[in-house]
Protein backbone atom coordinates (compact mmCIF):
# COMPACT_ATOMS: atom_id res chain seq x y z
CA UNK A 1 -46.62 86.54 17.21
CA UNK A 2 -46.82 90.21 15.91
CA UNK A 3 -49.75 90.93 18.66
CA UNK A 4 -47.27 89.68 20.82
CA UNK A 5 -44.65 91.48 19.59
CA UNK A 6 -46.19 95.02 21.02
CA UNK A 7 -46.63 93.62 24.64
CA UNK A 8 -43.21 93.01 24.59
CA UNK A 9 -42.69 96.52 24.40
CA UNK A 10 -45.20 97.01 27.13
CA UNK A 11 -43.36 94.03 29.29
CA UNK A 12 -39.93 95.98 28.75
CA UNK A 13 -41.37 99.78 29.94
CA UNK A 14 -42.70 98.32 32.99
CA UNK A 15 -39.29 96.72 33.16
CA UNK A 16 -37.61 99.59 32.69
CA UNK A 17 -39.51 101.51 35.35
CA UNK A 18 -38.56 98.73 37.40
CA UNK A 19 -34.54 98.93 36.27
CA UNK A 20 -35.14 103.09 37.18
CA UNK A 21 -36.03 101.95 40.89
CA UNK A 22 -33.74 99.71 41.58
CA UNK A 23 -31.16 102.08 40.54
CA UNK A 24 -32.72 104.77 42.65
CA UNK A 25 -32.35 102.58 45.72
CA UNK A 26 -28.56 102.27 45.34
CA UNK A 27 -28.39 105.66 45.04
CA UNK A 28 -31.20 107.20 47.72
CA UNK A 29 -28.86 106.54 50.72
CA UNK A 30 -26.51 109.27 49.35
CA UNK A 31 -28.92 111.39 47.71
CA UNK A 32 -31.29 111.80 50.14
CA UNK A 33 -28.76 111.73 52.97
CA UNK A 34 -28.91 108.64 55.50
CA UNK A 35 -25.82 106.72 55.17
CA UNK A 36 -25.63 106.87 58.94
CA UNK A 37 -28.52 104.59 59.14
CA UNK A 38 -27.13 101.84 58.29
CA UNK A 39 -29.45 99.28 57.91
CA UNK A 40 -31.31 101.32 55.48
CA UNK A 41 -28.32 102.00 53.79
CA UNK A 42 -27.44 98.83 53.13
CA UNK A 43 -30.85 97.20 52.47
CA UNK A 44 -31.68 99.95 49.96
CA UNK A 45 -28.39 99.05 47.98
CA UNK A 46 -28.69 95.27 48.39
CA UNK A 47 -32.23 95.52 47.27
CA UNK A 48 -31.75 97.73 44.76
CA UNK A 49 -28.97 95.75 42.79
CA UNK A 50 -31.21 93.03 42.85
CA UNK A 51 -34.34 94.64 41.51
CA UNK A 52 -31.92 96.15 38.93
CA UNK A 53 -30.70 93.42 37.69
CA UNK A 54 -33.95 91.13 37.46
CA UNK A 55 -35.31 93.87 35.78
CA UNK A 56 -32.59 93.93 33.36
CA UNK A 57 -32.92 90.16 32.78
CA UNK A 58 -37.18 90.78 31.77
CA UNK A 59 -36.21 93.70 29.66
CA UNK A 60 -33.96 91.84 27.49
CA UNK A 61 -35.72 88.60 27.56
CA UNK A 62 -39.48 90.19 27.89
CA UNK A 63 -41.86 87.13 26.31
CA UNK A 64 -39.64 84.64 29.18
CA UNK A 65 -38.53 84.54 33.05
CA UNK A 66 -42.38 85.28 34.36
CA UNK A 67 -40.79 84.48 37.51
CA UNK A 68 -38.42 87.19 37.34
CA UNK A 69 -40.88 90.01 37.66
CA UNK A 70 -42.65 87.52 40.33
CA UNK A 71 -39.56 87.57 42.67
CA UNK A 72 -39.00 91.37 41.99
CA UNK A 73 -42.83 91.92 43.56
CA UNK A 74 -41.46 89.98 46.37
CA UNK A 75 -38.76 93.13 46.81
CA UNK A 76 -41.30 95.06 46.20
CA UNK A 77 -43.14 93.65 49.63
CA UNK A 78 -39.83 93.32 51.35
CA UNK A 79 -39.13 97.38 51.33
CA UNK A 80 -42.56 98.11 52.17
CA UNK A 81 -41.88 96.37 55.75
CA UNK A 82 -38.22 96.67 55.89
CA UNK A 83 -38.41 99.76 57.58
CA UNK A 84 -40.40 98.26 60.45
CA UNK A 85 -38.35 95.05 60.21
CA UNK A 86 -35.04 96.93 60.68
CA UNK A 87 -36.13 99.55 62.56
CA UNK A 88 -35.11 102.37 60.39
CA UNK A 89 -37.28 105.28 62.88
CA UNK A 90 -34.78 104.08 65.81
CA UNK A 91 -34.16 107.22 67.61
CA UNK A 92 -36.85 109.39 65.55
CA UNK A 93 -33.82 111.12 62.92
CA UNK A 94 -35.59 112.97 59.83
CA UNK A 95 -33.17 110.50 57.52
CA UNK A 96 -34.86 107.32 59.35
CA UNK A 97 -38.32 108.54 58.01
CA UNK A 98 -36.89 109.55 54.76
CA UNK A 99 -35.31 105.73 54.15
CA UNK A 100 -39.25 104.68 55.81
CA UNK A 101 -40.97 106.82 53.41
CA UNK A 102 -38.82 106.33 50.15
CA UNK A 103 -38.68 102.26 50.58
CA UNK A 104 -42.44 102.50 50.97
CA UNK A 105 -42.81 104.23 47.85
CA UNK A 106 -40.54 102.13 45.80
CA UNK A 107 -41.59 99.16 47.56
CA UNK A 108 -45.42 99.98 45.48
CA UNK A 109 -43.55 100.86 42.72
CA UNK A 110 -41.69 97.64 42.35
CA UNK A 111 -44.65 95.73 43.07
CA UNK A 112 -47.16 97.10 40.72
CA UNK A 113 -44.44 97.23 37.71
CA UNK A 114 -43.41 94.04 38.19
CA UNK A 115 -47.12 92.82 38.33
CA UNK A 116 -48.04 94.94 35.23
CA UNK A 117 -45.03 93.44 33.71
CA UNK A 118 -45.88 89.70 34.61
CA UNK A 119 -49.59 89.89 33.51
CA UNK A 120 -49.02 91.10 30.27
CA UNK A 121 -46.79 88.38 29.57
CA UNK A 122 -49.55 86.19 31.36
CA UNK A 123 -52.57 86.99 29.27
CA UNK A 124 -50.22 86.57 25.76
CA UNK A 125 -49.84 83.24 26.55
CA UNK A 126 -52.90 82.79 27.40
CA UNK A 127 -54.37 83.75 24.10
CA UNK A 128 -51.72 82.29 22.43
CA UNK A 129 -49.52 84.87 21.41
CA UNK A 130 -46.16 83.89 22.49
């Protein structure tokens, strides 16, 4: 248990890296400046809140909900090809590439903390250490 007890410190930083993004994407559309595209717009926020929040869940419950960090590396995937889903470069506007380029980034962000997050918790209870 007190092994344990550290990676649940290591479970809740990648969390909280995770919590950062998802708070960045509800807040990218107005910071970097494309509420006119709305799809991006919108998918960043909706995304976001969701990251958020299931981050929020495996910070405060770090040795449970595996799955959590699972479906957040599933976001993770989802803004690395929303862009070309939703067509966020429609009509070549600087804004389109800047929602392409930041969901892209945050998309491997989301992905790799949540997977961080998940393994840890993986290989403590595999060796026992719940």
């Amino acid at each position: 248990m007190a092994e344990y007890k550290g990676r649940s410190g290591i479970v809740q930083v990648f969390s909280g890296i995770n919590l950062l993004a998802g708070l960045w994407l509800v807040l990218a559309p107005w910071f970097l400046g494309y509420p006119r595209a709305y799809a991006a717009m919108w998918n960043d926020t909706a995304v976001g809140v969701l990251v958020l929040l299931l981050a929020l869940i495996r910070a405060i419950a770090p040795t449970r909900f595996v799955g959590i960090s699972r479906a957040n590396m599933l976001l993770g995937l989802w803004l690395i090809v929303a862009p070309f889903v939703l067509d966020y470069g429609r009509g070549g506007l600087v804004f389109d590439h800047v929602a392409t380029w930041n969901d892209i980034v945050l998309g491997i962000v989301v992905i790799v903390s949540a997977w961080l997050s998940a393994e840890v918790t993986r290989r403590a209870h595999f060796l026992g250490n719940e």
